[in-house]
Protein backbone atom coordinates (compact mmCIF):
# COMPACT_ATOMS: atom_id res chain seq x y z
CA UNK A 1 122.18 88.85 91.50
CA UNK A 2 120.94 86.54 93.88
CA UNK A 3 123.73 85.36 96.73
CA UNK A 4 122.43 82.41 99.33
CA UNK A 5 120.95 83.27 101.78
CA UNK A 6 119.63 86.32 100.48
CA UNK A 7 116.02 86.62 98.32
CA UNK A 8 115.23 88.10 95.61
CA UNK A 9 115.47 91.83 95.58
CA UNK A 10 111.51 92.43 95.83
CA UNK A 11 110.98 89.10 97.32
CA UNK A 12 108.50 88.06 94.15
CA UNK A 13 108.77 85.14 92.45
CA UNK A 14 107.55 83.87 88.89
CA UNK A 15 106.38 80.95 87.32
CA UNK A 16 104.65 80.42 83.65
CA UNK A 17 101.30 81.72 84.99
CA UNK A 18 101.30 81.93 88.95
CA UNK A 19 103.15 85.22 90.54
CA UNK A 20 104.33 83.54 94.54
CA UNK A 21 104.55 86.72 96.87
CA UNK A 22 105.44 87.07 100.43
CA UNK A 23 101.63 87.12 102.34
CA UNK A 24 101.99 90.26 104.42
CA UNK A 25 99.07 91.37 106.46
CA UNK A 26 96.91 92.76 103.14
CA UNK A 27 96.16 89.06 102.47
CA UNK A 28 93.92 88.68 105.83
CA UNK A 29 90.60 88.13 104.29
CA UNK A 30 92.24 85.44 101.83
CA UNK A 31 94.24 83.55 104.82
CA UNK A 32 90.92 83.79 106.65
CA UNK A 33 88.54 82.54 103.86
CA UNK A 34 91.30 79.71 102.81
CA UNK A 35 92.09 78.60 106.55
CA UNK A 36 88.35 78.16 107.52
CA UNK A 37 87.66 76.03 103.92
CA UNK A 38 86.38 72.27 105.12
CA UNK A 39 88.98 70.76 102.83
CA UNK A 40 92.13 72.71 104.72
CA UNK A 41 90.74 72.27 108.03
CA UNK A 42 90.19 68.39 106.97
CA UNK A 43 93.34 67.78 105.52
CA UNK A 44 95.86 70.45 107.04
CA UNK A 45 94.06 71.50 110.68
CA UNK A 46 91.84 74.08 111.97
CA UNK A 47 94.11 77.29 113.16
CA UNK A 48 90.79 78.95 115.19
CA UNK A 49 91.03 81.24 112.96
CA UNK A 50 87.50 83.17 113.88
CA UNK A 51 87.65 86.33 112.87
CA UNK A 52 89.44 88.62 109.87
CA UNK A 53 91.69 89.97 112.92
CA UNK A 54 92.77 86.69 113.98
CA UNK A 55 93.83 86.02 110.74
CA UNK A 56 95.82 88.84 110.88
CA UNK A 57 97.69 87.81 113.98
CA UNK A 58 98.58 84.37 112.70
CA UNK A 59 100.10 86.04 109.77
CA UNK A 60 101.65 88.41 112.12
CA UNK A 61 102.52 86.03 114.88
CA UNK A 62 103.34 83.04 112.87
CA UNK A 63 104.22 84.01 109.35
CA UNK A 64 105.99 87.46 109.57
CA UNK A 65 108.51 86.15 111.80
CA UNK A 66 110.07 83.63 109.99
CA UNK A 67 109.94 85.57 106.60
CA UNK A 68 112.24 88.11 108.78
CA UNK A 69 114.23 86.02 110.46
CA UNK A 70 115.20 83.50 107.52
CA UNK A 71 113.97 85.23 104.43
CA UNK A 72 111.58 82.61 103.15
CA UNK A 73 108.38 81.55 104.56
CA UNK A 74 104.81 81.16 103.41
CA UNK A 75 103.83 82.85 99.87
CA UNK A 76 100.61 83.79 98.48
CA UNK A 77 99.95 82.13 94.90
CA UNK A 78 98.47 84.74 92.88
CA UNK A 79 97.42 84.08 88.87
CA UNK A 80 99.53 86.21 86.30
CA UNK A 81 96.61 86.98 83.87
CA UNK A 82 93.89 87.52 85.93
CA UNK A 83 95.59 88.39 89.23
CA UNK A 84 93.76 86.07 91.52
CA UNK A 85 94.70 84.46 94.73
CA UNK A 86 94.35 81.13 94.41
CA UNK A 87 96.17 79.86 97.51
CA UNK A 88 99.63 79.69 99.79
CA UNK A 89 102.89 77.39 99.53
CA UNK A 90 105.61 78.12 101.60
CA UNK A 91 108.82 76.23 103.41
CA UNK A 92 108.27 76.20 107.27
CA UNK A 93 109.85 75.28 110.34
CA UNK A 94 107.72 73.06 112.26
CA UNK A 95 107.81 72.34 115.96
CA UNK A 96 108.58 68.22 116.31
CA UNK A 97 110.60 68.80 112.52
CA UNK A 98 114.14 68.69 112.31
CA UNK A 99 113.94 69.27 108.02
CA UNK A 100 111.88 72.56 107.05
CA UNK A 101 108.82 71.29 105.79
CA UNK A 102 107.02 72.61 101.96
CA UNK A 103 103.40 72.70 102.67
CA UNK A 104 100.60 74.44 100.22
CA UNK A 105 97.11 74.65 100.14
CA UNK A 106 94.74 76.17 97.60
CA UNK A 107 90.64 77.47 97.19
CA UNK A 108 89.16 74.18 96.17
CA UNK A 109 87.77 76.18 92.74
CA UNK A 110 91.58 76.17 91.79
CA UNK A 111 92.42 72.57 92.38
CA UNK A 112 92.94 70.12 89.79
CA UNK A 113 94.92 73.04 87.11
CA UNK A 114 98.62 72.23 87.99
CA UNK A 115 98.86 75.32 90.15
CA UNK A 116 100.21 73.70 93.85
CA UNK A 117 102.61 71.77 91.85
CA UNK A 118 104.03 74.49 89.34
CA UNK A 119 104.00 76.99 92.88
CA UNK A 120 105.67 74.31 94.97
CA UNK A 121 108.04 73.10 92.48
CA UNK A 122 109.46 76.81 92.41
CA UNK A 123 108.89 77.43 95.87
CA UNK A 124 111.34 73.95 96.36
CA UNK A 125 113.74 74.96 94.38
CA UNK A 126 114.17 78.67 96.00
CA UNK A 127 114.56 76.79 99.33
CA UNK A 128 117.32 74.81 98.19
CA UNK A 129 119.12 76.73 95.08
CA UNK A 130 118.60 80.01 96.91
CA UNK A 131 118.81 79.64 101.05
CA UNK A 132 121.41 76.65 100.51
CA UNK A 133 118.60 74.11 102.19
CA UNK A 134 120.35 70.86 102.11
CA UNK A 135 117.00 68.82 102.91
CA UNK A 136 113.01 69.53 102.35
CA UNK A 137 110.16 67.71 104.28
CA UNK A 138 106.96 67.20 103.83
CA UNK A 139 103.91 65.97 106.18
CA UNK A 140 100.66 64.96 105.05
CA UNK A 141 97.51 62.74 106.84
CA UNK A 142 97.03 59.55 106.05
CA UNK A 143 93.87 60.09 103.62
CA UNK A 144 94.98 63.10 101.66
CA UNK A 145 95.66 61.14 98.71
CA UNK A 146 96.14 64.08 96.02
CA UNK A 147 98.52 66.35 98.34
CA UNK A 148 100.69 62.52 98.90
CA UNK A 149 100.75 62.44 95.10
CA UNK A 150 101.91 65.96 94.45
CA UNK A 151 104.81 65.86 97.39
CA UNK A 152 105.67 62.78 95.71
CA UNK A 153 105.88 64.31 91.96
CA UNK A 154 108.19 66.66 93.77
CA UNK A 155 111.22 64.44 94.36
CA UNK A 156 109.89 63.98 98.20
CA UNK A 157 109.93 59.95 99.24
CA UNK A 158 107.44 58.81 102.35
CA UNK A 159 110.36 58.05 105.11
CA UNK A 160 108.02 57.15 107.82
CA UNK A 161 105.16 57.72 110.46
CA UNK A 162 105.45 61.09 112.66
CA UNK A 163 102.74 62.78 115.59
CA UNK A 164 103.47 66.17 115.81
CA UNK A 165 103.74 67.83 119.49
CA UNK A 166 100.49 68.65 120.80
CA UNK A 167 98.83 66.61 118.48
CA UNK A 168 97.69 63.51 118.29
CA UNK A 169 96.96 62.50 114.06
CA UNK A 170 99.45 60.00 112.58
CA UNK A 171 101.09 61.57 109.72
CA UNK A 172 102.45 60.42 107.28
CA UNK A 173 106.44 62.09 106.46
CA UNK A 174 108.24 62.80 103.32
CA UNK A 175 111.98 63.86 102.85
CA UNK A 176 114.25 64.86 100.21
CA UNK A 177 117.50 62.54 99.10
C-alpha cells in the first residue's frame, strides 16, 4: 500500500512496455553517453559531463540527493522485453522554479515510439497521485518543437517566458491547472 509521500516499496515503476527505475550510480556510462548526445546538449544543455566519473558525480551530487531527500527524482526508462535503456524522465526541483519541473530525454534511436510520453505520463501522475504534488512544470527552448508537443499532450499549458539563474536562453514555461 502506497501512503503519500512515501514510494513504492522497491521504488520501480511500470508501464505497458517501459520499466522507470531510480538511476543510481550503475547507470554512469548511460547518463554519460545520453548527456553528451548533440540533441540533449542542443535542446536541454551541456552538464560538462567529460568523463564516465563525472557522470557519476552528477548522479551523485545532483540526482541522489533529491531521490533521498523527497523520494522522487530522475528515473531511468528501461524497455520491458528487451531490457534496454532508452533514456531518463524525472520531476525536479530547479533553481529559479517555484513548481517542480517533469523533464525527460531519450537516445535519439528511441524517439518517435511513444516512449517519453507513456514514461512521463506515469512519471506525472506518481508526482501528483503519490507525493501529493499540487502543481507540475515544465521548461523547454524555444525551438524544441517535439518536447513542446509532448509537455503539451500531458495536460501542461505554456504560461509564459522564464531565464533560468545563471543562464541566459529564453525558455519557454509550462504549468499544470
Amino acid at each position: 500500500m502506497s501512503l503519500k509521500n512515501q514510494p513504492e516499496e522497491n521504488n520501480f515503476y511500470e508501464t505497458e512496455r517501459l520499466i522507470l527505475r531510480p538511476i543510481s550510480l550503475d547507470d554512469r556510462e548511460f547518463i554519460f553517453d545520453l548527456y553528451n548526445r548533440p540533441k540533449f546538449i542542443q535542446f536541454i544543455g551541456d552538464r560538462h559531463l567529460k568523463t564516465i566519473l563525472d557522470a557519476e558525480n552528477y548522479i551523485k551530487n545532483r540526482f541522489l540527493p533529491q531521490l533521498e531527500r523527497l523520494g522522487y527524482g530522475n528515473y531511468l526508462v528501461v524497455t520491458k522485453g528487451e531490457n534496454k535503456k532508452v533514456g531518463a524522465v524525472g520531476i525536479f526541483e530547479r533553481e529559479g522554479l517555484d513548481v517542480v519541473d517533469i523533464g525527460f530525454s531519450l537516445l535519439d534511436e528511441f524517439e518517435g515510439k511513444g516512449y517519453a510520453y507513456e514514461a512521463a505520463i506515469k512519471v506525472k501522475s506518481i508526482g501528483m497521485d503519490e507525493f501529493g504534488l499540487k502543481k507540475i512544470s515544465a521548461i523547454t527552448s524555444k525551438d524544441n518543437f517535439s518536447s513542446q508537443k509532448l509537455i503539451e499532450k500531458l495536460g501542461l499549458k505554456f504560461q509564459k517566458y522564464i531565464t533560468l539563474p545563471d543562464d541566459n536562453e529564453e525558455l519557454r514555461y509550462y504549468e499544470t491547472e
